[in-house]
Protein backbone atom coordinates (compact mmCIF):
# COMPACT_ATOMS: atom_id res chain seq x y z
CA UNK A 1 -28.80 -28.81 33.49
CA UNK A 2 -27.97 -32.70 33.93
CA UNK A 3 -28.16 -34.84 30.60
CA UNK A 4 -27.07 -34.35 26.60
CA UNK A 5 -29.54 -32.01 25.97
CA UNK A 6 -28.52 -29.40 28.57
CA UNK A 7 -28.65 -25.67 27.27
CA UNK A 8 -24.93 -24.38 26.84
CA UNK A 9 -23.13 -27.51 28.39
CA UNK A 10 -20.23 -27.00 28.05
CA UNK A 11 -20.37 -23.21 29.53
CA UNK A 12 -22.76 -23.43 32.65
CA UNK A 13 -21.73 -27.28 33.34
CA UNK A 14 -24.50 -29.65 35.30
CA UNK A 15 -26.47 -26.27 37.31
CA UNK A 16 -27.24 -23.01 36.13
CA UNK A 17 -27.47 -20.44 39.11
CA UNK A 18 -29.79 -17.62 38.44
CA UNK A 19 -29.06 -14.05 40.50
CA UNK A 20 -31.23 -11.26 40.39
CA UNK A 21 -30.16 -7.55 42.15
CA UNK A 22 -33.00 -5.25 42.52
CA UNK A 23 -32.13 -2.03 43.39
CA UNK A 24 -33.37 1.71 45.24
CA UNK A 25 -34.75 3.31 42.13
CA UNK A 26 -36.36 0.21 40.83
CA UNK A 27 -34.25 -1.44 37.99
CA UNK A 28 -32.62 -4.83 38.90
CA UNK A 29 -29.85 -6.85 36.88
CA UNK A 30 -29.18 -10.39 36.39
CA UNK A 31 -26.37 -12.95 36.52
CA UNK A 32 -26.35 -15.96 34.97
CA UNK A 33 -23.41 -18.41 36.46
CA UNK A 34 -22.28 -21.67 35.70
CA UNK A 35 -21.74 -24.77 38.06
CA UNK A 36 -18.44 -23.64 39.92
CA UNK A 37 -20.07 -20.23 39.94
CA UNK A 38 -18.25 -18.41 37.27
CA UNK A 39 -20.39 -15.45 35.43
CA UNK A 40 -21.34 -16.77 32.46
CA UNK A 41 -23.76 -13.97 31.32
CA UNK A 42 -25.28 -10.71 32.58
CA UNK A 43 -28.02 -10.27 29.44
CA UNK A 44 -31.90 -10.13 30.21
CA UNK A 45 -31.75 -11.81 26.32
CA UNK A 46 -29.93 -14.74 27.51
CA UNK A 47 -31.76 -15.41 30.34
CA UNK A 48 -34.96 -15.98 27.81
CA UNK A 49 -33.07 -18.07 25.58
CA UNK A 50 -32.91 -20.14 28.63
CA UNK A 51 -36.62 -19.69 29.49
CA UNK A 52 -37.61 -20.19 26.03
CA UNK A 53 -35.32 -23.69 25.66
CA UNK A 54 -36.88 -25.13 28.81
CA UNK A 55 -40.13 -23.85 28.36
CA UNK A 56 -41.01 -22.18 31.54
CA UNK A 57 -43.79 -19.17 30.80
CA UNK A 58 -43.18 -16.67 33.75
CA UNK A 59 -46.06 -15.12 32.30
CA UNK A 60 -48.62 -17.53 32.61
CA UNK A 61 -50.60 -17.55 36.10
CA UNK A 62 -51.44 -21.45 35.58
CA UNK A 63 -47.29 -22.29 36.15
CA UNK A 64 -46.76 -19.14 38.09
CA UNK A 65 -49.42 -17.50 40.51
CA UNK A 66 -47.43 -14.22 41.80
CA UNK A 67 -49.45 -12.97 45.05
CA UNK A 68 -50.66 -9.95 43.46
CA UNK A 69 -52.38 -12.45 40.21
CA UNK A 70 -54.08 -14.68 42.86
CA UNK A 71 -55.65 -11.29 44.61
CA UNK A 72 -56.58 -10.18 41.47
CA UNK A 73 -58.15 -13.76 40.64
CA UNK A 74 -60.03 -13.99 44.57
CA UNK A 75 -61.57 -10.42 44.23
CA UNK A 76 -62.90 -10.25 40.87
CA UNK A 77 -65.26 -13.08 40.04
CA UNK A 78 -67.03 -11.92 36.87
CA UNK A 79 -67.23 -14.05 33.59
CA UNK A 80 -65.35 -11.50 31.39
CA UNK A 81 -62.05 -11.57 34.33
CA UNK A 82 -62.12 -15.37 34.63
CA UNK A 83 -62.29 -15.82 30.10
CA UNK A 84 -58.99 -13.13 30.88
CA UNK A 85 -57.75 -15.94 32.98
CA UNK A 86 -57.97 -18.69 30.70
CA UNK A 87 -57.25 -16.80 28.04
CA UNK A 88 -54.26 -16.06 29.32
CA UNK A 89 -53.46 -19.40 30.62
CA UNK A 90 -54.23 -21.65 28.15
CA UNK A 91 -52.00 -19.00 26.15
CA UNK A 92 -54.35 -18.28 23.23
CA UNK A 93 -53.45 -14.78 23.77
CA UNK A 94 -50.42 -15.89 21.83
CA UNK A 95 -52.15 -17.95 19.38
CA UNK A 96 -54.46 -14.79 18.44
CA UNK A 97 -51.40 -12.39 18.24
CA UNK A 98 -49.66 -14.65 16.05
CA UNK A 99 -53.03 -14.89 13.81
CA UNK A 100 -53.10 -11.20 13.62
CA UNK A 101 -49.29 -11.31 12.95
CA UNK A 102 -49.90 -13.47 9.95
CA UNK A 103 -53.09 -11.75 8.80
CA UNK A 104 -51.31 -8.77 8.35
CA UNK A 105 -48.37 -10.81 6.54
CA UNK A 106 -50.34 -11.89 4.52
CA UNK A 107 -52.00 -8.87 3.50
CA UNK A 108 -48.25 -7.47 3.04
CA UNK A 109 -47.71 -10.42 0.36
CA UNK A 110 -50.64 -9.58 -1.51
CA UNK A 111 -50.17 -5.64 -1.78
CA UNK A 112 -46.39 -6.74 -2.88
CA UNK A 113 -47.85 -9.43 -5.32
CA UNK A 114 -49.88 -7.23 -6.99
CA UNK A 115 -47.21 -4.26 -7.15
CA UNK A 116 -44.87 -6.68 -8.93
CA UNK A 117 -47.64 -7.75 -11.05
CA UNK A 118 -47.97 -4.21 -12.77
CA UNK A 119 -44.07 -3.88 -13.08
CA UNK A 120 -44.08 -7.43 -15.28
CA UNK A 121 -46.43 -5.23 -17.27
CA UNK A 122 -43.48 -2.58 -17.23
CA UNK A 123 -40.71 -4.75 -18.21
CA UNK A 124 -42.71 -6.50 -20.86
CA UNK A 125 -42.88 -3.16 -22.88
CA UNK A 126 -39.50 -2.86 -21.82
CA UNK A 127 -38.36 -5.92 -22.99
CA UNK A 128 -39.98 -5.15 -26.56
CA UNK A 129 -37.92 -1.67 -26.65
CA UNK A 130 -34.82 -3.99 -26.11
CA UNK A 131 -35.64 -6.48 -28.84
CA UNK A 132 -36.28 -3.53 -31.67
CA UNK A 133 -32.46 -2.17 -30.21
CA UNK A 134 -30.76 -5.34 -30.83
CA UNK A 135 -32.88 -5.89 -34.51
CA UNK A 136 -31.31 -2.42 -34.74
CA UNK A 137 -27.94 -2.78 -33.56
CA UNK A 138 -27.31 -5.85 -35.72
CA UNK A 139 -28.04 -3.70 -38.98
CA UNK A 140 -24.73 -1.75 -37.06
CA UNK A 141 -22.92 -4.80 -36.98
CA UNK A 142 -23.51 -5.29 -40.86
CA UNK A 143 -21.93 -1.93 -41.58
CA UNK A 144 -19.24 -2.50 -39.09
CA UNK A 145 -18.09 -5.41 -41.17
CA UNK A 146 -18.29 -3.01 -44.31
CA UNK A 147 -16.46 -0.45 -42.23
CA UNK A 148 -13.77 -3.11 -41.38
CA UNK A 149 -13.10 -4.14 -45.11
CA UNK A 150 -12.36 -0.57 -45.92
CA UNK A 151 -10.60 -0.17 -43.33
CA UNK A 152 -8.16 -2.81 -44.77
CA UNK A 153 -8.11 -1.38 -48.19
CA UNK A 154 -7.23 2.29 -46.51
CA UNK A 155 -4.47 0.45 -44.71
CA UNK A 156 -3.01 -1.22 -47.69
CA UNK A 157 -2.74 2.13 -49.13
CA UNK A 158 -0.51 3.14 -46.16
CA UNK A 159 1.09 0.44 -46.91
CA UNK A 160 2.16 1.48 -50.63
CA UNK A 161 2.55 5.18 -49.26
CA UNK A 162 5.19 4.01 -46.06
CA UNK A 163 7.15 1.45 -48.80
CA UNK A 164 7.58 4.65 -50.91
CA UNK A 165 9.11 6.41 -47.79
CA UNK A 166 11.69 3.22 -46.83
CA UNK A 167 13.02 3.48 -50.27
CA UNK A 168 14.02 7.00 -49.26
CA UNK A 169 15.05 6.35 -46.01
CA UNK A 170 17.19 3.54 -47.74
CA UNK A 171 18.77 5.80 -50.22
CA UNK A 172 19.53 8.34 -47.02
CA UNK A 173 21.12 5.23 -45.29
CA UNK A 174 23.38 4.41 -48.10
CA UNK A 175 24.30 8.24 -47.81
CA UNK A 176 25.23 8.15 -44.08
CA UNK A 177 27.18 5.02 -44.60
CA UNK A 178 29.81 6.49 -47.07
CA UNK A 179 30.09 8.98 -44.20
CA UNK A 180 30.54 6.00 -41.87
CA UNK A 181 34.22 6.43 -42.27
CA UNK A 182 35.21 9.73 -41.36
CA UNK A 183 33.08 8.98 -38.13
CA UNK A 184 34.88 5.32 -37.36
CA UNK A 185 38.42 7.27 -36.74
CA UNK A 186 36.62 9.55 -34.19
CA UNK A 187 35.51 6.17 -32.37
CA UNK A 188 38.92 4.85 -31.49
CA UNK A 189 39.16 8.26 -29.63
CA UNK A 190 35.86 7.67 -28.00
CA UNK A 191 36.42 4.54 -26.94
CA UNK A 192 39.82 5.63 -24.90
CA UNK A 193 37.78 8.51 -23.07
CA UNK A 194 35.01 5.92 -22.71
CA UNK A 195 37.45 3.34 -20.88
CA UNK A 196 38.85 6.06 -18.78
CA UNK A 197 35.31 6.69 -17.93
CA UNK A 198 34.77 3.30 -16.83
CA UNK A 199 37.72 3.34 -15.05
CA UNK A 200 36.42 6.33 -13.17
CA UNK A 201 33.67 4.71 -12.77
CA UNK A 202 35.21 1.09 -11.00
CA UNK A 203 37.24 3.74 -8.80
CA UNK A 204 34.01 5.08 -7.45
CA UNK A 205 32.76 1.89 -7.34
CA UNK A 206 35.25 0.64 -4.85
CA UNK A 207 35.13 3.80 -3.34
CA UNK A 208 30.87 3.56 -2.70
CA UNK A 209 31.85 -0.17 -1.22
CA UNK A 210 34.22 0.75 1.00
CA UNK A 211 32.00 3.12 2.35
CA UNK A 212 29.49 0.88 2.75
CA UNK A 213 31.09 -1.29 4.76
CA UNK A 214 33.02 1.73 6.66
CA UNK A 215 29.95 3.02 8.35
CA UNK A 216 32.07 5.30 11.21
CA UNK A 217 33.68 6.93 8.17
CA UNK A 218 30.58 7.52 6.06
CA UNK A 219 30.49 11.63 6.50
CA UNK A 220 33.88 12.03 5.30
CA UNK A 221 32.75 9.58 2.34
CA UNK A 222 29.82 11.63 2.00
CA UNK A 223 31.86 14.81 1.45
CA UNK A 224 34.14 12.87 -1.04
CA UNK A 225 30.97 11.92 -2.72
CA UNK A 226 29.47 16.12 -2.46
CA UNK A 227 33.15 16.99 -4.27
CA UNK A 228 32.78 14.41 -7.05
CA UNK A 229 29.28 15.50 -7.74
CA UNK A 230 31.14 19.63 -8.24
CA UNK A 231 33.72 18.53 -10.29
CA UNK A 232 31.32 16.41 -12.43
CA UNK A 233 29.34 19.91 -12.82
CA UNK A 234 32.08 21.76 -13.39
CA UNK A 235 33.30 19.20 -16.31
CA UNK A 236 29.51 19.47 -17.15
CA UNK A 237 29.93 23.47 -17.34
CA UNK A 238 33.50 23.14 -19.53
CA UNK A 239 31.45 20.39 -21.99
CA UNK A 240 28.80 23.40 -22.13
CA UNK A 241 31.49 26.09 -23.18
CA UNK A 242 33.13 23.81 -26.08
CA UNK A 243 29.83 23.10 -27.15
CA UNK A 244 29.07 26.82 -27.61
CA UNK A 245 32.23 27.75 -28.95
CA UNK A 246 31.73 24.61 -31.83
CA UNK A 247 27.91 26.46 -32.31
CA UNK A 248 30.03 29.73 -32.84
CA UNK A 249 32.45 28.72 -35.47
CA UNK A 250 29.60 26.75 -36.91
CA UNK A 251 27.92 30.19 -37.67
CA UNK A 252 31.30 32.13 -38.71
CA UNK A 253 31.87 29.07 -40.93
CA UNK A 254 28.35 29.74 -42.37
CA UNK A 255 28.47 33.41 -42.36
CA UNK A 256 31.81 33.51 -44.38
CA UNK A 257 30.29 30.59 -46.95
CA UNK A 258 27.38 33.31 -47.87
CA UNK A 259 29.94 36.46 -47.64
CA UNK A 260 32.07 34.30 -50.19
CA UNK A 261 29.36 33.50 -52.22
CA UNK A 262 27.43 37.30 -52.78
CA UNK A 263 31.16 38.31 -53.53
CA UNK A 264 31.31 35.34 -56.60
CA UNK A 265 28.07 36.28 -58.18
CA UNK A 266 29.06 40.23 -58.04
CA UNK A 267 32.30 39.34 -60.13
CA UNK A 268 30.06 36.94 -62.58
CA UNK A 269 27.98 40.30 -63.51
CA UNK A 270 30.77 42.70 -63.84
CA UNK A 271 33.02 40.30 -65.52
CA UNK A 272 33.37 41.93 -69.26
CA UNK A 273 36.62 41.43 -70.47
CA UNK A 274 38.70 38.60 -71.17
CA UNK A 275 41.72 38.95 -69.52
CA UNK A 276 40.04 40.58 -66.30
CA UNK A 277 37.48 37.49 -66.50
CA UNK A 278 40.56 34.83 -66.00
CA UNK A 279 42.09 36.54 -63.49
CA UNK A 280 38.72 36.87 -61.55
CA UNK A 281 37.65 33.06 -62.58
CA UNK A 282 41.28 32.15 -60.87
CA UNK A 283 39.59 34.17 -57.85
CA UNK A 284 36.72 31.93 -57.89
CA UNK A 285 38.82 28.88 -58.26
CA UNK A 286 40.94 29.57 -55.23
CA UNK A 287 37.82 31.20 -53.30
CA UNK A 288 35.71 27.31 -54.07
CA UNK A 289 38.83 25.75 -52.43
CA UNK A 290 38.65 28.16 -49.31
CA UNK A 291 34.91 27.07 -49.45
CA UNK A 292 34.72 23.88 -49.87
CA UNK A 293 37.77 23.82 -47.16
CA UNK A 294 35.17 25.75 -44.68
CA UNK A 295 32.75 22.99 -45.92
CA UNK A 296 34.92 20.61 -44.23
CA UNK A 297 35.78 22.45 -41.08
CA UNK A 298 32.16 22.85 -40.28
CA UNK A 299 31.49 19.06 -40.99
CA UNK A 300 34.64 18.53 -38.87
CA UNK A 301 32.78 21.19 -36.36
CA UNK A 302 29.64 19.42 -36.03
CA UNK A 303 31.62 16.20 -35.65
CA UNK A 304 33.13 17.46 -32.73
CA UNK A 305 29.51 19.08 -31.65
CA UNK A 306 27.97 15.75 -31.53
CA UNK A 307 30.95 14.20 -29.96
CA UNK A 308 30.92 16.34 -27.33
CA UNK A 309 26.77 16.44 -26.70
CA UNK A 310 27.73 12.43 -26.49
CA UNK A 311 30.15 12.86 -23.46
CA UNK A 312 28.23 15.69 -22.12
CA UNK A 313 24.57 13.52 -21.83
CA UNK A 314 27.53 10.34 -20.59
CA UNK A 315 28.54 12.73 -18.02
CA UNK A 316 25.16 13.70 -16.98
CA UNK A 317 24.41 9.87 -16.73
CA UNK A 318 27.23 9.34 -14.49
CA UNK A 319 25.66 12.41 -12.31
CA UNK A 320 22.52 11.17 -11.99
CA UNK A 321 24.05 7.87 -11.09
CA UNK A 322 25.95 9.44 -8.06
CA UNK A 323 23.12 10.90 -7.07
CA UNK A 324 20.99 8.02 -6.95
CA UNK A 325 23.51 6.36 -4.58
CA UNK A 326 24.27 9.69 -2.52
CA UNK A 327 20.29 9.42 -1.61
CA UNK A 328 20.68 5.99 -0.77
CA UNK A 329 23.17 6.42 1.54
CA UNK A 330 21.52 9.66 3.10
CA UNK A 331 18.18 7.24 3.57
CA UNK A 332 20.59 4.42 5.09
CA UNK A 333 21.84 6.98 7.57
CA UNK A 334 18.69 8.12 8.50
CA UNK A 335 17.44 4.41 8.86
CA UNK A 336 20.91 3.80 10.79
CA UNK A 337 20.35 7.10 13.42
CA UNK A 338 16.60 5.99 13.81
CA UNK A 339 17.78 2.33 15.23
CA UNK A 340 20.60 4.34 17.21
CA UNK A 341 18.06 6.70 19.04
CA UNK A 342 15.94 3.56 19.69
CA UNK A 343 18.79 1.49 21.17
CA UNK A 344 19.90 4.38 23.07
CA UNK A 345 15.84 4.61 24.70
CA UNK A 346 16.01 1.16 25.01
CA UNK A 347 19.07 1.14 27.46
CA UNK A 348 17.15 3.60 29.69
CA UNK A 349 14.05 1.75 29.53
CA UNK A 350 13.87 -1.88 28.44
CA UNK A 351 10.87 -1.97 27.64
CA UNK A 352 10.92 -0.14 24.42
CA UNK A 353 13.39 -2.91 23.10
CA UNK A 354 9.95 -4.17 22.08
CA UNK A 355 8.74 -0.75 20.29
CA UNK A 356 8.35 2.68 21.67
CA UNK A 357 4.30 2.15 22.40
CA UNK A 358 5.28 -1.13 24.97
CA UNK A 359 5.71 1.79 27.67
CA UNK A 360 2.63 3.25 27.25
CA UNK A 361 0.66 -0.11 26.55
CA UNK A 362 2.20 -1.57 30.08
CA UNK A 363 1.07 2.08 31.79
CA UNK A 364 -2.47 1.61 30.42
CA UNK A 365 -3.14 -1.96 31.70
CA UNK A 366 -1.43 -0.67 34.86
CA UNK A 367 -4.39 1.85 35.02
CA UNK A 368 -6.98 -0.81 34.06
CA UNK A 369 -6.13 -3.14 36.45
CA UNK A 370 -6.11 -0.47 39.43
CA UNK A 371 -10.00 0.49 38.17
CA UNK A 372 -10.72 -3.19 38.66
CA UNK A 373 -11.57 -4.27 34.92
CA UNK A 374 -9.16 -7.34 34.79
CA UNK A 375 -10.16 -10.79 36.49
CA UNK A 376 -6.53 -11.02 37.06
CA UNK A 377 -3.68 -8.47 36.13
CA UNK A 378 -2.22 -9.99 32.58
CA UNK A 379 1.63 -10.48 32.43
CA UNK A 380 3.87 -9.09 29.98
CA UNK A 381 5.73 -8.69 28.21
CA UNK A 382 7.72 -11.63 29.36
CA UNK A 383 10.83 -9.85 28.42
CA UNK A 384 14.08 -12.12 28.61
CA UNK A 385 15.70 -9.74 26.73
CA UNK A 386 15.90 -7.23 29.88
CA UNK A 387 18.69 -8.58 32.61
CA UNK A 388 16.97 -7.50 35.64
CA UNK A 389 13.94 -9.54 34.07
CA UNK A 390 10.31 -8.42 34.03
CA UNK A 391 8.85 -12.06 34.23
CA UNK A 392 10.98 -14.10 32.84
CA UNK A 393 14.67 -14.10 33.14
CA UNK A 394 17.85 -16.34 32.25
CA UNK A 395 20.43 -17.78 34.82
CA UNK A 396 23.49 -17.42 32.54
CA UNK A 397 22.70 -14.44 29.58
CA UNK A 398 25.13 -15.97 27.32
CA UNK A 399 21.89 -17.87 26.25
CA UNK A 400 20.03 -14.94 25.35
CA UNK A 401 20.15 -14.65 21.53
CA UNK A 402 20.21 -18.41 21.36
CA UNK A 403 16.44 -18.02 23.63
CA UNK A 404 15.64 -15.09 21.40
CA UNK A 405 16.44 -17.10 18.33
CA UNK A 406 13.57 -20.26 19.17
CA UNK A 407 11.12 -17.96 20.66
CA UNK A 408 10.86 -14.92 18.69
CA UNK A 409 8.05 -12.40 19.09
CA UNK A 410 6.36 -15.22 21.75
CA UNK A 411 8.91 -12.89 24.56
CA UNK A 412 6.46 -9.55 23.86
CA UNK A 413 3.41 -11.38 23.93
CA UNK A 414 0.86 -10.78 27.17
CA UNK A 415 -0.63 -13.85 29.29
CA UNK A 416 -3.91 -13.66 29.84
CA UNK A 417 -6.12 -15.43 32.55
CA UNK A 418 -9.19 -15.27 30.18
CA UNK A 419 -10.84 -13.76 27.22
CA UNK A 420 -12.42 -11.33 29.11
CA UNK A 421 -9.06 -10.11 29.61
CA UNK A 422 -8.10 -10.77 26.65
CA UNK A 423 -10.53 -8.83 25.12
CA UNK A 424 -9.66 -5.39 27.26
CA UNK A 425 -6.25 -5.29 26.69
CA UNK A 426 -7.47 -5.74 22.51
CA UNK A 427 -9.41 -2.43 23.25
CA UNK A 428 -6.60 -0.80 24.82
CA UNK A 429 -4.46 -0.98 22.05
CA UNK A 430 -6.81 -0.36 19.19
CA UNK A 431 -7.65 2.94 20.77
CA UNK A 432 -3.39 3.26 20.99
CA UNK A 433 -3.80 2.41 16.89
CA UNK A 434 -0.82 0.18 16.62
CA UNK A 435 0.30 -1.31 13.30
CA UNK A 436 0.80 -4.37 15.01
CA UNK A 437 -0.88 -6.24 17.58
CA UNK A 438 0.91 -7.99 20.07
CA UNK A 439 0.50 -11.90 20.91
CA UNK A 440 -1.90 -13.01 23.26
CA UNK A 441 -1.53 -16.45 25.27
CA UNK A 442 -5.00 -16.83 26.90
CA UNK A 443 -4.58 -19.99 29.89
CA UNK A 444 -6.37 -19.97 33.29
CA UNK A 445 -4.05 -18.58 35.97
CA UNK A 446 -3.05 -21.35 38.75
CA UNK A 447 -2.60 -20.59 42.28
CA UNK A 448 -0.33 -23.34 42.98
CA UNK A 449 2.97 -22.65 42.20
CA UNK A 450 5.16 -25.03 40.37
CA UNK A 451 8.41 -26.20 41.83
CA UNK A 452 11.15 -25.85 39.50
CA UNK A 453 13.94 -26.24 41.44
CA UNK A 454 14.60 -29.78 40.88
CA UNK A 455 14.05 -29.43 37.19
């Protein structure tokens, strides 16, 4: 395999070393090896390649005459045997299949060409049905524009029609605003429960940091946190009563306004003489100032009513709020226990400092290696992080975060001697399904080892 043009230099080297192994029940196997006798291949394929790149015809009796071909030739002398002969030799037997090979080809090309010759007939109609669509489709387009222009002129006239309404809604503002006052002295009040709220609100805010930062104390945080969240639902529960009670008077109010008002017309009707008609319009003065004073209770009322749906949706807020950071606390925990159990596995076996499948990964290439799969038994992890030391380990720990630090995940990765190797350990942990692969360091193993002690 000397020269530039040897097949697969750079993987069989200067000789190629052919090995056949023909067995009892009749089925042999190759083994294709490179110079220093490394198996390079075990394919029947690849062994043509080779066959077909050098150009030796096992097949032809003129380059090879097996014993039972030259028999074969000696014993049977007739014209028909010997044009077999040099038929085969001269390899026109491969010229002729490859003739028939292209006869039928071509045959192929010509069914297909005349197949696709009737479907250009097809598309042509087809092609006509598509041209009378678009003729078609731009007449649409015409009375799409049409459409479009009315379309303006029907929005213009929503136009006119929603102007109309913002004059009312502008007359209804100027309304609410003369009411703007009565509602301004409720909002100093506001504002003083609001900044209470807010003070409330820092408290727990200190409070949630604190136990952040407290983790050995978060339960008893967490119960302080389960107490605020029933006292906000209690205050939620007393904001429900006084809105219920301001509904009730609300309807007394209303009820007494109509009472009032059946008993006015009643004295209108039976009102006949003069005297008994001042007296009773002296009834209906005094009665109009009791109404027009339940007038303003129930405004006063529904005031309050609103004020208090306010603070009731604010204190709702503020539960939802607690909430939110009561689950994020519960899913910190959680996170927090998980890492715990972990840590506590990991101080009974190292190994899972890497992950809880690095047991059961190291087991399995244990098993492989005792069936004889590996070329050489990979190492790893190389584990500094473990004292005792798997494969690697540190003189003096005090540099193990510092080594942990440069190297990173490079400590869990496996050495490999080659990709063969490689390549098995791959399998063994796709069949594991991990999320994530480990690192691979593929190098030849050495059997010389290094001496370090002078380094």
């Amino acid at each position: 395999n000397d020269g530039s043009d040897g097949y697969r230099r750079n993987d069989f080297g200067k000789k190629i070393t052919l090995e056949r192994h023909i067995w009892n029940d009749g089925h042999s196997t190759y083994k294709l090896k490179s110079a220093n006798g490394r198996i390079i291949s075990n394919e029947k394929r690849e062994l043509k390649n080779l066959l077909d790149y050098y150009n030796i015809q096992i097949d032809n009796p003129v380059c090879f005459l097996t014993q039972d071909a030259s028999r074969e030739f000696l014993r049977s002398q007739k014209p028909s045997k010997m044009y077999q002969f040099f038929f085969k030799a001269t390899q026109l037997d491969q010229i002729f299949f490859n003739f028939v090979s292209a006869n039928d080809a071509q045959q192929a090309l010509a069914n297909a060409v005349q197949k696709k010759s009737k479907i250009v007939e097809e598309q042509k109609h087809v092609v006509e049905n598509h041209r009378l669509r678009l003729r078609y489709i731009d007449s649409l387009q015409k009375i799409e524009d049409q459409l479009q222009e009315f379309k303006a002129l029907l929005a213009w006239a929503y136009v006119g029609a929603e102007e109309e309404k913002l004059q009312q809604l502008k007359n209804e503002i100027t309304a609410i605003e003369k009411n703007l006052a009565k509602a301004e002295q409720n909002f100093t009040t506001v504002n003083e429960k609001m900044e209470k709220l807010e003070e409330c609100r820092k408290d727990i805010d200190s409070q949630i940091e604190i136990y952040a930062d407290q983790l050995n104390n978060y339960q008893k945080k967490k119960d302080s946190l389960n107490a605020a969240n029933l006292s906000n639902r209690d205050n939620k529960l007393s904001w429900h009563r006084k809105c219920q009670a301001a509904k009730n008077s609300i309807r007394d109010a209303e009820n007494d306004r109509d009472t009032f008002s059946k008993k006015i017309a009643e004295i209108t009707e039976r009102d006949q003489d003069t005297q008994a008609r001042m007296t009773r319009e002296m009834k209906i003065t005094s009665l109009n100032d009791e109404l027009q004073q339940l007038k303003s209770e129930l405004s006063q009322a529904t005031d309050q009513k609103s004020q208090l749906d306010f603070n009731r949706k604010k204190e709702e807020s503020n539960l939802h709020e607690l909430r939110a950071k009561l689950s994020t606390y519960e899913n910190k925990q959680g996170e927090l226990v998980n890492e715990i159990k972990r840590l506590e596995a990991s101080s009974q076996d190292r190994l899972k400092v890497y992950g809880n499948y690095m047991p059961e990964l190291v087991k399995r290439i244990d098993d492989a290696n005792r069936q004889r799969r590996f070329h050489k038994l990979p190492l790893g992890p190389l584990d500094s992080a473990d004292p005792l030391g798997r494969y690697v380990t540190l003189k003096d720990q005090k540099w193990d975060v510092a080594l942990d630090a440069c190297l990173g995940d490079l400590l869990a990765s496996f050495y490999c001697h080659d990709n063969h190797d490689k390549d098995i350990i791959y399998e063994i942990c796709r069949r594991m399904k991990l999320l994530k692969m480990p690192a691979f360091i593929v190098s030849k193993f050495l059997d010389v080892q290094h001496d370090i002690s002078k380094a």
